[in-house]
C-alpha atoms as a PDB file:
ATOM      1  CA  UNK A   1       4.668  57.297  -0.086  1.00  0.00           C
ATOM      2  CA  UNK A   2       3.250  60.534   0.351  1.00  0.00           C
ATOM      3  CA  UNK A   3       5.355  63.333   2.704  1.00  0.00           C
ATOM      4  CA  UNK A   4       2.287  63.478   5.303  1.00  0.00           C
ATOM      5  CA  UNK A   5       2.953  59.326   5.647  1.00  0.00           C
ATOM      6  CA  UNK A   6       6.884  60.003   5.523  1.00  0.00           C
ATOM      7  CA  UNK A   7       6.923  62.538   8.303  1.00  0.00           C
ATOM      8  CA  UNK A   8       4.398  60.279  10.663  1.00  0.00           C
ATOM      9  CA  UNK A   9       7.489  57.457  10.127  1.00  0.00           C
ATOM     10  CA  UNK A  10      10.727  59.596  10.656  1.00  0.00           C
ATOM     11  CA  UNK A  11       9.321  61.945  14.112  1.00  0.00           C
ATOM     12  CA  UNK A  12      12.157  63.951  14.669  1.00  0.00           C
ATOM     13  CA  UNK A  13      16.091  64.235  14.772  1.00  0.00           C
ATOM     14  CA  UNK A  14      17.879  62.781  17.661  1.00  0.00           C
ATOM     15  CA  UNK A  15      20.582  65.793  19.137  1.00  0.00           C
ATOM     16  CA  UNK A  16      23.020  64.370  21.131  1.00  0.00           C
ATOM     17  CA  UNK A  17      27.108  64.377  21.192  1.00  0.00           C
ATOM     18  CA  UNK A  18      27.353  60.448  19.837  1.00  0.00           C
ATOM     19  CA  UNK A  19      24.659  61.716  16.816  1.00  0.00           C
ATOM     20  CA  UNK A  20      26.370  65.047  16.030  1.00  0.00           C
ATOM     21  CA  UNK A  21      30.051  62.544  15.833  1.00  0.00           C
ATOM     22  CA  UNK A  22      28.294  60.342  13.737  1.00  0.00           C
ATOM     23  CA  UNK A  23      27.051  62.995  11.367  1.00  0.00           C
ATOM     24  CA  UNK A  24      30.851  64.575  11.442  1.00  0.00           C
ATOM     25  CA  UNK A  25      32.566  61.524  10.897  1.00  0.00           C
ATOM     26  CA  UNK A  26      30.838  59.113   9.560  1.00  0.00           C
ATOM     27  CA  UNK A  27      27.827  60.817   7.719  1.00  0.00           C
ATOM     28  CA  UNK A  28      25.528  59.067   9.293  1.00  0.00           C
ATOM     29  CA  UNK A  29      22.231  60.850  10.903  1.00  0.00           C
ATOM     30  CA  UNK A  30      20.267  59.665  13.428  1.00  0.00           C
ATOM     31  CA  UNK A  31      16.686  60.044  13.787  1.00  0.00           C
ATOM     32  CA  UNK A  32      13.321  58.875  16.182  1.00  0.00           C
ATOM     33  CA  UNK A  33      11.150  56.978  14.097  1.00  0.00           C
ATOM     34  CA  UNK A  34       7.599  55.606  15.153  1.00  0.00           C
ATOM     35  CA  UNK A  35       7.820  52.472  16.843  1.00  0.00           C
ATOM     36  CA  UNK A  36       6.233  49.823  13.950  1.00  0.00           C
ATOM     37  CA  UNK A  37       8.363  51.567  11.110  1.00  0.00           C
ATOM     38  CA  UNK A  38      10.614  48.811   9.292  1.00  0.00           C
ATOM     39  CA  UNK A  39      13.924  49.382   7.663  1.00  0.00           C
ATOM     40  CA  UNK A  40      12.110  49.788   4.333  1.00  0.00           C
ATOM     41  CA  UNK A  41       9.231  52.575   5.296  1.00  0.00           C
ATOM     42  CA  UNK A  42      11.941  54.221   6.792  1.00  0.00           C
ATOM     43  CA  UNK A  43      14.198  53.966   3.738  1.00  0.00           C
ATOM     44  CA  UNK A  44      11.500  55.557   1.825  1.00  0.00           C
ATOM     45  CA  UNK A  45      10.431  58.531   4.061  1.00  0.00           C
ATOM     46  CA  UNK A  46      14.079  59.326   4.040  1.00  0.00           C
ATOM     47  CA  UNK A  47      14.154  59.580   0.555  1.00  0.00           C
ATOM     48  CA  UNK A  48      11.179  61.580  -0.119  1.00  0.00           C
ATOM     49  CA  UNK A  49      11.855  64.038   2.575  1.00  0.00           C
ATOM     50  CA  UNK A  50      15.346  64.860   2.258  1.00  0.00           C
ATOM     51  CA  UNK A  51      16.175  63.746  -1.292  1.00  0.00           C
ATOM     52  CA  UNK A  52      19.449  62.419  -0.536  1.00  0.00           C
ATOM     53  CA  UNK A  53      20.884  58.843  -1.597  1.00  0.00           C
ATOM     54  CA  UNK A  54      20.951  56.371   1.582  1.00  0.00           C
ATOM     55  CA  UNK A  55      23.661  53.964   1.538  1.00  0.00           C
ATOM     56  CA  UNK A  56      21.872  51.802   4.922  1.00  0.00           C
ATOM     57  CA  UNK A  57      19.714  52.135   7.670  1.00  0.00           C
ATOM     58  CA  UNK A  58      20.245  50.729  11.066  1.00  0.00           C
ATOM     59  CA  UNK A  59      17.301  50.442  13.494  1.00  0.00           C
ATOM     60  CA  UNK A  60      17.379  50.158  17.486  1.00  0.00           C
ATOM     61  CA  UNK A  61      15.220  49.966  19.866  1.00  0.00           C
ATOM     62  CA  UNK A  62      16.063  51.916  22.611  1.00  0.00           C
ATOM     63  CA  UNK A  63      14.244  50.765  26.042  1.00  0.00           C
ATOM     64  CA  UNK A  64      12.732  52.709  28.825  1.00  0.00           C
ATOM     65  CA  UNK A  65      14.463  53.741  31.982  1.00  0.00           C
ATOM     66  CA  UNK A  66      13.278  53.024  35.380  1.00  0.00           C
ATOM     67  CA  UNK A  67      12.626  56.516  37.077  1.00  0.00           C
ATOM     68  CA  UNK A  68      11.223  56.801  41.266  1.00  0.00           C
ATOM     69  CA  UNK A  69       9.975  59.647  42.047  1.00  0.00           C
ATOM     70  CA  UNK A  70       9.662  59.285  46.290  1.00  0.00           C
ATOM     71  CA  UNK A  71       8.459  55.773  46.547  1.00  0.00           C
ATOM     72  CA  UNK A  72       6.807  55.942  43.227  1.00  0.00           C
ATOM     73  CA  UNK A  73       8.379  53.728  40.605  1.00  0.00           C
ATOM     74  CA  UNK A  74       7.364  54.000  36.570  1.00  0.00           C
ATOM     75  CA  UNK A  75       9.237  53.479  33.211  1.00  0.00           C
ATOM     76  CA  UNK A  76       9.928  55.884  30.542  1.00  0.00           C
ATOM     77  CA  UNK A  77       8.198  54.995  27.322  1.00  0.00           C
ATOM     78  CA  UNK A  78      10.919  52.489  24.778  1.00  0.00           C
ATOM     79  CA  UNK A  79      11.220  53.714  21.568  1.00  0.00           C
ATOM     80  CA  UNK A  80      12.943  53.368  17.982  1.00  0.00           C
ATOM     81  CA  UNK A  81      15.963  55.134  16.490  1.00  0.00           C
ATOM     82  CA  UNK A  82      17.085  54.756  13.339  1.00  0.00           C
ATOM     83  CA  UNK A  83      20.983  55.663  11.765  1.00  0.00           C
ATOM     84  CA  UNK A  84      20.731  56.711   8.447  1.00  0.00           C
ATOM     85  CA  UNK A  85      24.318  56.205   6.387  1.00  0.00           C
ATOM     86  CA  UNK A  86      24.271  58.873   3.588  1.00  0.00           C
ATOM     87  CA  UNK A  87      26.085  58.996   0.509  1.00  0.00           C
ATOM     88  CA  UNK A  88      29.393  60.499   0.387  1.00  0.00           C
ATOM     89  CA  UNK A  89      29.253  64.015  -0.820  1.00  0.00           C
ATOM     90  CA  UNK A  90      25.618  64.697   0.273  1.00  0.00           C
ATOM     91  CA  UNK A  91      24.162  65.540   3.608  1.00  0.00           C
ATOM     92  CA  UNK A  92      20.701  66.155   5.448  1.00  0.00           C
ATOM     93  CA  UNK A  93      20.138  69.862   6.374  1.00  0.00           C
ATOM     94  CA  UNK A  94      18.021  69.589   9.802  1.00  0.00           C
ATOM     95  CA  UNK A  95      16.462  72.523  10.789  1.00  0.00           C
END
């Protein structure tokens, strides 16, 4: 896999207060990945972009919220998260 393909699966870090606990804790890291990625392509793009030994990957899809706006009703788009586990002793540095 080359690092153009690896960044198109893993999109961008996910920054919340659950994801910065996991990362404390547990070393695990938490990213958005693009929505047809499977456990394996994004086994691999981890790997090749951060060089670091994954232990597991878990993969959820997260679903869009309703949001109104006046009378207006839509859905925020779903999309796919992934929880990396790294190995003990190594970590991701995310910029």
């Amino acid at each position: 896999m080359r690092e153009e393909e690896a960044r198109n699966v893993i999109v961008s870090p996910v920054v919340t207060e659950k994801a910065t606990l996991l990362q404390e804790k547990a070393n695990q890291y938490t990213f958005r990945v693009h929505p047809r990625a499977n456990k394996i392509q994004i086994l691999q793009a981890a790997r090749k972009l951060f060089n670091v030994g994954i232990v597991d990957v878990q993969v959820i899809r997260v679903r869009g919220k309703e949001r109104r706006i006046g009378r207006s009703r839509g859905f925020r788009p779903s999309w796919k998260k992934a929880i990396l586990t790294v190995k003990a002793g190594e970590k991701i540095e995310l910029k």
